[in-house]
C-alpha atoms as a PDB file:
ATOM      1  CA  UNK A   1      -7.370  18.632  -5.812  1.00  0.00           C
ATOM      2  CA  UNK A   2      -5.263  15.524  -5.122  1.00  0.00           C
ATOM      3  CA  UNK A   3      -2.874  14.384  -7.076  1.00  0.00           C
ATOM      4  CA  UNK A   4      -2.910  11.805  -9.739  1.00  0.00           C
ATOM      5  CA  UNK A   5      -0.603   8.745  -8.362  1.00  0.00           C
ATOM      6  CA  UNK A   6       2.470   8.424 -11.480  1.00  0.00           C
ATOM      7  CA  UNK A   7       1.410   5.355 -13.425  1.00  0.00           C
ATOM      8  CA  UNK A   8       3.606   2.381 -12.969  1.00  0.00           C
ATOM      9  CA  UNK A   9       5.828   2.028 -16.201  1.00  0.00           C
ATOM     10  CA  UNK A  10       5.790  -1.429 -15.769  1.00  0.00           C
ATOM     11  CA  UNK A  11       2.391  -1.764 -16.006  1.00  0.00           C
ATOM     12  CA  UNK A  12       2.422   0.752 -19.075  1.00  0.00           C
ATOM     13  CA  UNK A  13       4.841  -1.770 -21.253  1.00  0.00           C
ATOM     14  CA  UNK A  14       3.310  -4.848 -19.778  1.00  0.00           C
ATOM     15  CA  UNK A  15      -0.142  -3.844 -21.162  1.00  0.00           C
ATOM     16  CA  UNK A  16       1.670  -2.916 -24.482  1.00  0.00           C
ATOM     17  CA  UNK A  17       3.398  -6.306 -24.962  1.00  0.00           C
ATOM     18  CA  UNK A  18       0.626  -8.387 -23.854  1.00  0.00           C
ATOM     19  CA  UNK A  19      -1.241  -6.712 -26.497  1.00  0.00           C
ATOM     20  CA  UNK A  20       1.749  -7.165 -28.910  1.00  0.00           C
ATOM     21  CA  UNK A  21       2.343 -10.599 -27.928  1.00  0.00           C
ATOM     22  CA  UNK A  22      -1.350 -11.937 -28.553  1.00  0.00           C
ATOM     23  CA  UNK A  23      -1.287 -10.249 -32.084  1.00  0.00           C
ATOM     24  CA  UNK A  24       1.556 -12.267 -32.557  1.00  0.00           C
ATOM     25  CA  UNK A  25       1.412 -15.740 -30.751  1.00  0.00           C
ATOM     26  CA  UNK A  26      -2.045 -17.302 -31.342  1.00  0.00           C
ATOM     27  CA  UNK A  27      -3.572 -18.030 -28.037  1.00  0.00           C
ATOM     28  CA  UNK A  28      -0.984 -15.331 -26.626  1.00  0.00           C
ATOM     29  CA  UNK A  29      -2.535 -14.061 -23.605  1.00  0.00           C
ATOM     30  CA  UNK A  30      -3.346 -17.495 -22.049  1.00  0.00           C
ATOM     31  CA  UNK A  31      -0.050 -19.111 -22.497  1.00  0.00           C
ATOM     32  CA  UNK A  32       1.029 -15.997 -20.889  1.00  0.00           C
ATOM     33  CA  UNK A  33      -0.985 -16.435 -18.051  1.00  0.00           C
ATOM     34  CA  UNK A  34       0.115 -20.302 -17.877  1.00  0.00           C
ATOM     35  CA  UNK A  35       3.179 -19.640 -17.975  1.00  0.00           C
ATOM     36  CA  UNK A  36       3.815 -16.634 -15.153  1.00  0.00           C
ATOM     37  CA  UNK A  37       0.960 -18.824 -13.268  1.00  0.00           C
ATOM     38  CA  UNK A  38       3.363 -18.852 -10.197  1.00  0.00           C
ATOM     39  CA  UNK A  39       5.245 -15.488 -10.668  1.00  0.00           C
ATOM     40  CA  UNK A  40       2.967 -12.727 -12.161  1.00  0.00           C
ATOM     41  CA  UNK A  41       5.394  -9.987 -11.332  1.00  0.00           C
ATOM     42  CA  UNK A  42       8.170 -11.653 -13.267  1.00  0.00           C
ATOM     43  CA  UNK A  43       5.527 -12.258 -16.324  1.00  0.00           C
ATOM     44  CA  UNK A  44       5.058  -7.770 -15.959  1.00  0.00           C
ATOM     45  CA  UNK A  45       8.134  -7.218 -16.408  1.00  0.00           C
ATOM     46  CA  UNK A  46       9.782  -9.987 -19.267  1.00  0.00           C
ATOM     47  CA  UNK A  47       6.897  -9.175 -21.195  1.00  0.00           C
ATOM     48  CA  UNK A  48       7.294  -5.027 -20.406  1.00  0.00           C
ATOM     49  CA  UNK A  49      10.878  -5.370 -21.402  1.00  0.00           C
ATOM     50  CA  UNK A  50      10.826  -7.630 -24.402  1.00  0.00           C
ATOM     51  CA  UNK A  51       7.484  -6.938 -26.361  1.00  0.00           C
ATOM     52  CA  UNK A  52       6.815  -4.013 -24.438  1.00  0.00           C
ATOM     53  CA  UNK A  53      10.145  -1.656 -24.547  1.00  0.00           C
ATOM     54  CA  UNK A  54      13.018  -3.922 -27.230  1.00  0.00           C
ATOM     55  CA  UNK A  55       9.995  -4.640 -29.610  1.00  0.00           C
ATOM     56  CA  UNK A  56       9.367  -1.370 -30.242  1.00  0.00           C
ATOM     57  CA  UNK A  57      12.584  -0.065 -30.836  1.00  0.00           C
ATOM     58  CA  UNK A  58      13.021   1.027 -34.708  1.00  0.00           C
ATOM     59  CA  UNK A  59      16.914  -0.050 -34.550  1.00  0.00           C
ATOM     60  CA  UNK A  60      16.359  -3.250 -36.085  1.00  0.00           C
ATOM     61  CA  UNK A  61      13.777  -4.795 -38.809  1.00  0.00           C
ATOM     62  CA  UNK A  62      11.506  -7.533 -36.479  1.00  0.00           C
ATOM     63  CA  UNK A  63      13.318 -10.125 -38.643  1.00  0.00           C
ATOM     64  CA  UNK A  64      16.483  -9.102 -37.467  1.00  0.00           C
ATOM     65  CA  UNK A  65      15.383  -8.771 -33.970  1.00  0.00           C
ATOM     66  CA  UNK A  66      13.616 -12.518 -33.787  1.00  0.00           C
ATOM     67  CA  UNK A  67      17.065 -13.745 -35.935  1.00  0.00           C
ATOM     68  CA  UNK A  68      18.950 -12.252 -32.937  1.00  0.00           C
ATOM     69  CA  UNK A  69      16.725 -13.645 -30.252  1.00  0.00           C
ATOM     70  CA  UNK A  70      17.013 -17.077 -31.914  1.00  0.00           C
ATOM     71  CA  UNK A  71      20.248 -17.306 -32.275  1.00  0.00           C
ATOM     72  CA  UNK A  72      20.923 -16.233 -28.403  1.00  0.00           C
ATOM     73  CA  UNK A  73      18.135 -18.929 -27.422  1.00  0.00           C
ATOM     74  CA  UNK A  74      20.275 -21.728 -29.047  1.00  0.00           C
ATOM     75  CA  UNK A  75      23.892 -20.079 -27.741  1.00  0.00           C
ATOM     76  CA  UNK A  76      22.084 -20.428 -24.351  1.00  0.00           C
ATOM     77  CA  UNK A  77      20.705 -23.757 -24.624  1.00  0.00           C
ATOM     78  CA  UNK A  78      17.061 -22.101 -23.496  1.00  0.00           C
ATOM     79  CA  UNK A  79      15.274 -25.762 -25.395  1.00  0.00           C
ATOM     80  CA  UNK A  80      12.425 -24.667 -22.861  1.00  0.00           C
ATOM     81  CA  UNK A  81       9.363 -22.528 -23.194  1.00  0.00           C
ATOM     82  CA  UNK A  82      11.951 -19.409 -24.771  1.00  0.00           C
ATOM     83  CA  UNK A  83      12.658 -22.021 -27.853  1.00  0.00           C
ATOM     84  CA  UNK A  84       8.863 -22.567 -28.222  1.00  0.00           C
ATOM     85  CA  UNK A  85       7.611 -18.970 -27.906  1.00  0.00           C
ATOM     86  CA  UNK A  86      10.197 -17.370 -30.531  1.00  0.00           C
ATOM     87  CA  UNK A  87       9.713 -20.506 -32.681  1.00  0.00           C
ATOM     88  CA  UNK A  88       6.228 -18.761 -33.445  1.00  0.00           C
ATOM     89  CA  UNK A  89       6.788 -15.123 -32.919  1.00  0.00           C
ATOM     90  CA  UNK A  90      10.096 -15.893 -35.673  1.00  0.00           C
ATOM     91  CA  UNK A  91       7.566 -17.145 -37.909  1.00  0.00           C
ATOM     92  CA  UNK A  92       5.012 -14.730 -37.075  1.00  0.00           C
ATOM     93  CA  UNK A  93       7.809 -11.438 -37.969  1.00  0.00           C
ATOM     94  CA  UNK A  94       8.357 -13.178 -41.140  1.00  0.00           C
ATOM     95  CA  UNK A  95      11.285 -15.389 -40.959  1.00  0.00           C
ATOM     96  CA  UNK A  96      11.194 -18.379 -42.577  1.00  0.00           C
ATOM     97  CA  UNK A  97      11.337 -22.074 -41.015  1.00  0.00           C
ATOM     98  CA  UNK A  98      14.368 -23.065 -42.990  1.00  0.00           C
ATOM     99  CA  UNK A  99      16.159 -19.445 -41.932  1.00  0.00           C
ATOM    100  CA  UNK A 100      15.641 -21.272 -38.830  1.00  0.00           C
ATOM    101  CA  UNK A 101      17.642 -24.348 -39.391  1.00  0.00           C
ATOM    102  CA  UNK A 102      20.306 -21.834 -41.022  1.00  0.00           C
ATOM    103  CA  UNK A 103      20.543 -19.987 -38.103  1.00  0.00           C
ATOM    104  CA  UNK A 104      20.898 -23.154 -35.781  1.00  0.00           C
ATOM    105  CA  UNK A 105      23.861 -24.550 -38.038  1.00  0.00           C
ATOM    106  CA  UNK A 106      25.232 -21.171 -38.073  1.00  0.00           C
ATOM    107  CA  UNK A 107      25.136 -20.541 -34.452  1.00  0.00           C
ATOM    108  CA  UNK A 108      26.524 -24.460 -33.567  1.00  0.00           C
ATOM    109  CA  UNK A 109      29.922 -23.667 -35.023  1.00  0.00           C
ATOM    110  CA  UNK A 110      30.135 -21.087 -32.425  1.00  0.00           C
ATOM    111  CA  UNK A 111      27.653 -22.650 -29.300  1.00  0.00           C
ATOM    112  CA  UNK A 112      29.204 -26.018 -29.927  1.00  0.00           C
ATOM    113  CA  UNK A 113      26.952 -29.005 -31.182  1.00  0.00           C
ATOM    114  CA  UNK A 114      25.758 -30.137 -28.131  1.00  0.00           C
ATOM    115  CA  UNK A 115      23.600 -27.335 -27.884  1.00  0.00           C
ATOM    116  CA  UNK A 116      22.516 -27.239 -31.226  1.00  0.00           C
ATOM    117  CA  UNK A 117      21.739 -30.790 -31.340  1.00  0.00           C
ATOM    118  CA  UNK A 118      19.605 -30.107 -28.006  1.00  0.00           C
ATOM    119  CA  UNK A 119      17.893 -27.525 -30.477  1.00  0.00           C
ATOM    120  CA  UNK A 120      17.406 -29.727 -33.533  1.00  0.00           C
ATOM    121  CA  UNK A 121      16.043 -32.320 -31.316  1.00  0.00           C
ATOM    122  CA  UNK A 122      12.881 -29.837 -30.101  1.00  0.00           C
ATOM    123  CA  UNK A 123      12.666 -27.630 -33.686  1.00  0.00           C
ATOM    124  CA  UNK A 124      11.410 -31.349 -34.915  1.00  0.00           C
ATOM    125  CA  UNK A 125       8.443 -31.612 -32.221  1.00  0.00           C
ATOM    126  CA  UNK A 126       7.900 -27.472 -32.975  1.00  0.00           C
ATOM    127  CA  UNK A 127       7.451 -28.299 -36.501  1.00  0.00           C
ATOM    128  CA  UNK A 128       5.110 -31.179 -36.569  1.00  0.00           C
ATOM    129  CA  UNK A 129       2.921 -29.346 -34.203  1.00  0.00           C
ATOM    130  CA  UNK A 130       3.204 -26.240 -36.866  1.00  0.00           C
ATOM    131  CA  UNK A 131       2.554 -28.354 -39.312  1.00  0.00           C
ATOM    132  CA  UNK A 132       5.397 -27.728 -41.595  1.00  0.00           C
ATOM    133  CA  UNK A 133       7.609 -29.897 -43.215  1.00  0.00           C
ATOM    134  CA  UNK A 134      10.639 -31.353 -41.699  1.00  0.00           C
ATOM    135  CA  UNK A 135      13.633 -30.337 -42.811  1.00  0.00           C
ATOM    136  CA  UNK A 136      12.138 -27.180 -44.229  1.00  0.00           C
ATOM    137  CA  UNK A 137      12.301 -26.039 -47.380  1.00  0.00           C
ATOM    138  CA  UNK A 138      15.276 -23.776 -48.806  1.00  0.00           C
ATOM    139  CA  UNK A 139      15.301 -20.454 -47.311  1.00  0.00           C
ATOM    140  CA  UNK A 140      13.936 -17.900 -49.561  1.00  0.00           C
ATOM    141  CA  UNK A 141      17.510 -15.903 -50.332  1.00  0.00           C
ATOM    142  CA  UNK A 142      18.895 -19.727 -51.328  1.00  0.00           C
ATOM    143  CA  UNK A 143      15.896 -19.824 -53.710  1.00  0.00           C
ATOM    144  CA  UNK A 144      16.531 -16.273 -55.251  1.00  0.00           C
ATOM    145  CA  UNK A 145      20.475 -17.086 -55.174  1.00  0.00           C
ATOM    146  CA  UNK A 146      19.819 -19.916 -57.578  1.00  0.00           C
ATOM    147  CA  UNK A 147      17.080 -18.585 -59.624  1.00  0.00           C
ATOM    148  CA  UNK A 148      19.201 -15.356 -60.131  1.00  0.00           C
ATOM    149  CA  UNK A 149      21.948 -18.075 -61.542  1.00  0.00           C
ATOM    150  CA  UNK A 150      19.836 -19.863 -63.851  1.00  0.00           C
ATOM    151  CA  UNK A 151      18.846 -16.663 -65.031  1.00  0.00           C
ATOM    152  CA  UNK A 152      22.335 -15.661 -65.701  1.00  0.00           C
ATOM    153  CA  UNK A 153      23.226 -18.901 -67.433  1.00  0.00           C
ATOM    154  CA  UNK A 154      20.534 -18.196 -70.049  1.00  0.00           C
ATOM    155  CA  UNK A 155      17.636 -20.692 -68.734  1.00  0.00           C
ATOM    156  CA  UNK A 156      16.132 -19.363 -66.448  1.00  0.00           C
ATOM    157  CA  UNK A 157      13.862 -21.645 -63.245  1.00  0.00           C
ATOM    158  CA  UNK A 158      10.496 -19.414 -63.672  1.00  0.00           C
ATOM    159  CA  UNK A 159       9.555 -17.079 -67.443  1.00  0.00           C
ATOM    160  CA  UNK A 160      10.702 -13.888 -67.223  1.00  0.00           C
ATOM    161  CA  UNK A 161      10.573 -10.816 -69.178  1.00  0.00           C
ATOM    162  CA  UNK A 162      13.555  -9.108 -71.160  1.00  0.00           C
ATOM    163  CA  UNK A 163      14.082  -6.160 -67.887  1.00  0.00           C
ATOM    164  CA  UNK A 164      14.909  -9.154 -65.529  1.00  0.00           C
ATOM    165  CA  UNK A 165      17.215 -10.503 -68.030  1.00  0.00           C
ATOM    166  CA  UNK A 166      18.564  -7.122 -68.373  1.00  0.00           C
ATOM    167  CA  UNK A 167      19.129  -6.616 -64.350  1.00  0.00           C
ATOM    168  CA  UNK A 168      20.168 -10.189 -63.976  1.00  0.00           C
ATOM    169  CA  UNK A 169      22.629 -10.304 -66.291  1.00  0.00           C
ATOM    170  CA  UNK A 170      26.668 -10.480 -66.030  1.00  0.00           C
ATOM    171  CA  UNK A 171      28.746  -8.326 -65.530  1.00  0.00           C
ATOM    172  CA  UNK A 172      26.154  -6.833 -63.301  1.00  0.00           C
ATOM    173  CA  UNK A 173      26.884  -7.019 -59.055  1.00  0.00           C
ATOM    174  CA  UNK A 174      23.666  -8.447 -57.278  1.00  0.00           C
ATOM    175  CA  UNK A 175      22.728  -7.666 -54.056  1.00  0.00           C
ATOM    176  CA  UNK A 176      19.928  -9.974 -52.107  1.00  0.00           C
ATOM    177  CA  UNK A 177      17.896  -9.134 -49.478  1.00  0.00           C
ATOM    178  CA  UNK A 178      14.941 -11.453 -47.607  1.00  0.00           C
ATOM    179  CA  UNK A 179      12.265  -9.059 -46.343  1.00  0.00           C
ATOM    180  CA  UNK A 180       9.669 -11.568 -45.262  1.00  0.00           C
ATOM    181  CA  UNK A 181       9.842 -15.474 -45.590  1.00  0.00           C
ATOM    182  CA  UNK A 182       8.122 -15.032 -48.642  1.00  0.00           C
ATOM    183  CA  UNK A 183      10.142 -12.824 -50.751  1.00  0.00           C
ATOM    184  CA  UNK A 184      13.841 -11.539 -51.787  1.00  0.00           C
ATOM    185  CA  UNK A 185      14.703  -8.359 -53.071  1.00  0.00           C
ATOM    186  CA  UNK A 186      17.649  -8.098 -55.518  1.00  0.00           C
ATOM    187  CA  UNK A 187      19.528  -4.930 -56.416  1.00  0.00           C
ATOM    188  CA  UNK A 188      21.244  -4.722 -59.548  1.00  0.00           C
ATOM    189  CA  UNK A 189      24.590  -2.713 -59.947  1.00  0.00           C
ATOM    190  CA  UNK A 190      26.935  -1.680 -62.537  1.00  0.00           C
ATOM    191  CA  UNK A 191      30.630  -1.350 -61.780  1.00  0.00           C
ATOM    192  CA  UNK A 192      31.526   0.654 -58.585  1.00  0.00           C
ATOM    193  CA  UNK A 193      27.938   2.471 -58.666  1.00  0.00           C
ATOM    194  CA  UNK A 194      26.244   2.557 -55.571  1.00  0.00           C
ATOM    195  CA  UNK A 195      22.652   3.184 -56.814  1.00  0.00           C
ATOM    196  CA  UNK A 196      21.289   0.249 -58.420  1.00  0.00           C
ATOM    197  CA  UNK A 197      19.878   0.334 -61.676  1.00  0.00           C
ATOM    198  CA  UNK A 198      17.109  -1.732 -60.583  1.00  0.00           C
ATOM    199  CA  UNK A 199      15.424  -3.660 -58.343  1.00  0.00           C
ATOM    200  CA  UNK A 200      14.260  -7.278 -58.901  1.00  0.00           C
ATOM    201  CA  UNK A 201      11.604  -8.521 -56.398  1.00  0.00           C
ATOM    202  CA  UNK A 202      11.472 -12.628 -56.423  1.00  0.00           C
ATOM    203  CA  UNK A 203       8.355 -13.871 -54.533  1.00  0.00           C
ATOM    204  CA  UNK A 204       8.537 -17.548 -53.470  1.00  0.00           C
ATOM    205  CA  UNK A 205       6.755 -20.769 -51.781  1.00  0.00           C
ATOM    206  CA  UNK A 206       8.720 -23.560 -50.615  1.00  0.00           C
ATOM    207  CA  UNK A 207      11.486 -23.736 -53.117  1.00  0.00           C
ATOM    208  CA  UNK A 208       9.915 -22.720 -55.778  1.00  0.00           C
ATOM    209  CA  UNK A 209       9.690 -18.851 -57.548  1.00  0.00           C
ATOM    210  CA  UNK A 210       6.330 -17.877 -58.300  1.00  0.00           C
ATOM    211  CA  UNK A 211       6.978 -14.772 -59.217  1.00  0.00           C
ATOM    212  CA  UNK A 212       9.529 -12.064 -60.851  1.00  0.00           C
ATOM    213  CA  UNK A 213       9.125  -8.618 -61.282  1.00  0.00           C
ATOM    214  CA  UNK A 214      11.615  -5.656 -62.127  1.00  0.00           C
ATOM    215  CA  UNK A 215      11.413  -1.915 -61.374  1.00  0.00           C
ATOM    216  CA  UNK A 216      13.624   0.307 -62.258  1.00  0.00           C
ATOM    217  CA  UNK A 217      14.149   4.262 -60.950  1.00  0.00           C
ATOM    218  CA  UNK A 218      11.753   6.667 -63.228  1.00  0.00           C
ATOM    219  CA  UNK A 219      13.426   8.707 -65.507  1.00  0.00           C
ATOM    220  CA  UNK A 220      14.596  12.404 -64.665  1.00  0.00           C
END
């Protein structure tokens, strides 16, 4: 019997992150195409090693992976197709448009402005043709920061029920947490404890809070 030839890994992760790029970039597979027009081999193995191999790696949450990417796109001055590509994936793992901007300011103290004004300069063509507003709204966390205030100064920015109060309230530590662009999770503590008593989830659009809801551990 002969022998199967080894499969190419290449080919193996290229196949995976085409397939994970198109789920994430609409129109994936042809700007893909477009864009390795000249150099298909090179196309195999960027998209092998970056949606095919890093992508998949459980190390990181995909927010904190495209918040890394970002940020290195920017430090590099990449205004090019990298900008414009992780510009949508970004959005597409969740993070939202005005995290962007926060990232860019962030990132220009240590780049230098230049480079971050380079940036600016093409996030304002990538969000027109998104649609979205320019400047963005506040990111979600800055939403939750100052709802979670006005909660604890006794008027609270959205209704909420007498547990939120409860979990919101001073002396209480608070920790927040964006998990998507859409929504912050805060974790109440007590004193030096490091299980919180509860957990506070704060759903948002733009900057406003649409919705508040507690939970607390069940009783053993």
């Amino acid at each position: 019997m002969k022998p199967l030839a080894p499969q190419n890994p290449i080919e193996a992760l290229y196949r995976e992150g085409r397939k994970t790029f198109i789920e994430l970039v609409p129109d994936g597979g042809a700007r893909l195409d477009a864009l390795f027009h000249t150099a298909p081999a090179l196309g195999e193995l960027a998209v092998g090693v970056v949606y095919g191999y890093l992508h998949d790696r459980q190390g990181l949450d995909p927010r904190l992976q495209e918040a890394a990417i970002f940020a290195a796109i920017v430090a590099a001055g990449m205004v090019g197709p990298p900008l414009s590509v992780h510009f949508k994936t970004s959005l597409a793992q969740g993070l939202a448009a005005g995290e962007l901007t926060e990232l860019l300011l962030l990132v220009s103290a240590f780049t230098g402005f230049p480079r971050a004004v380079a940036t600016a300069d093409q996030l304002n063509l990538l969000f027109a043709g998104a649609n979205l507003p320019s400047p963005p709204p506040p990111p979600p966390r800055a939403v939750a920061v100052a709802f979670c205030e006005s909660v604890r100064r006794g008027h609270p920015s959205f209704a909420v029920d007498t547990l939120v109060r409860k979990l919101l309230r001073k002396p209480h530590k608070l920790s927040l947490h964006a998990t998507a662009a859409d929504r912050v999770l805060v974790e109440s503590y007590v004193g030096q404890e490091t299980t919180p008593r509860g957990t506070v989830l704060v759903r948002v659009t733009g900057a406003d809070v649409v919705q508040v809801r507690a939970y607390v551990p069940a009783a053993t």
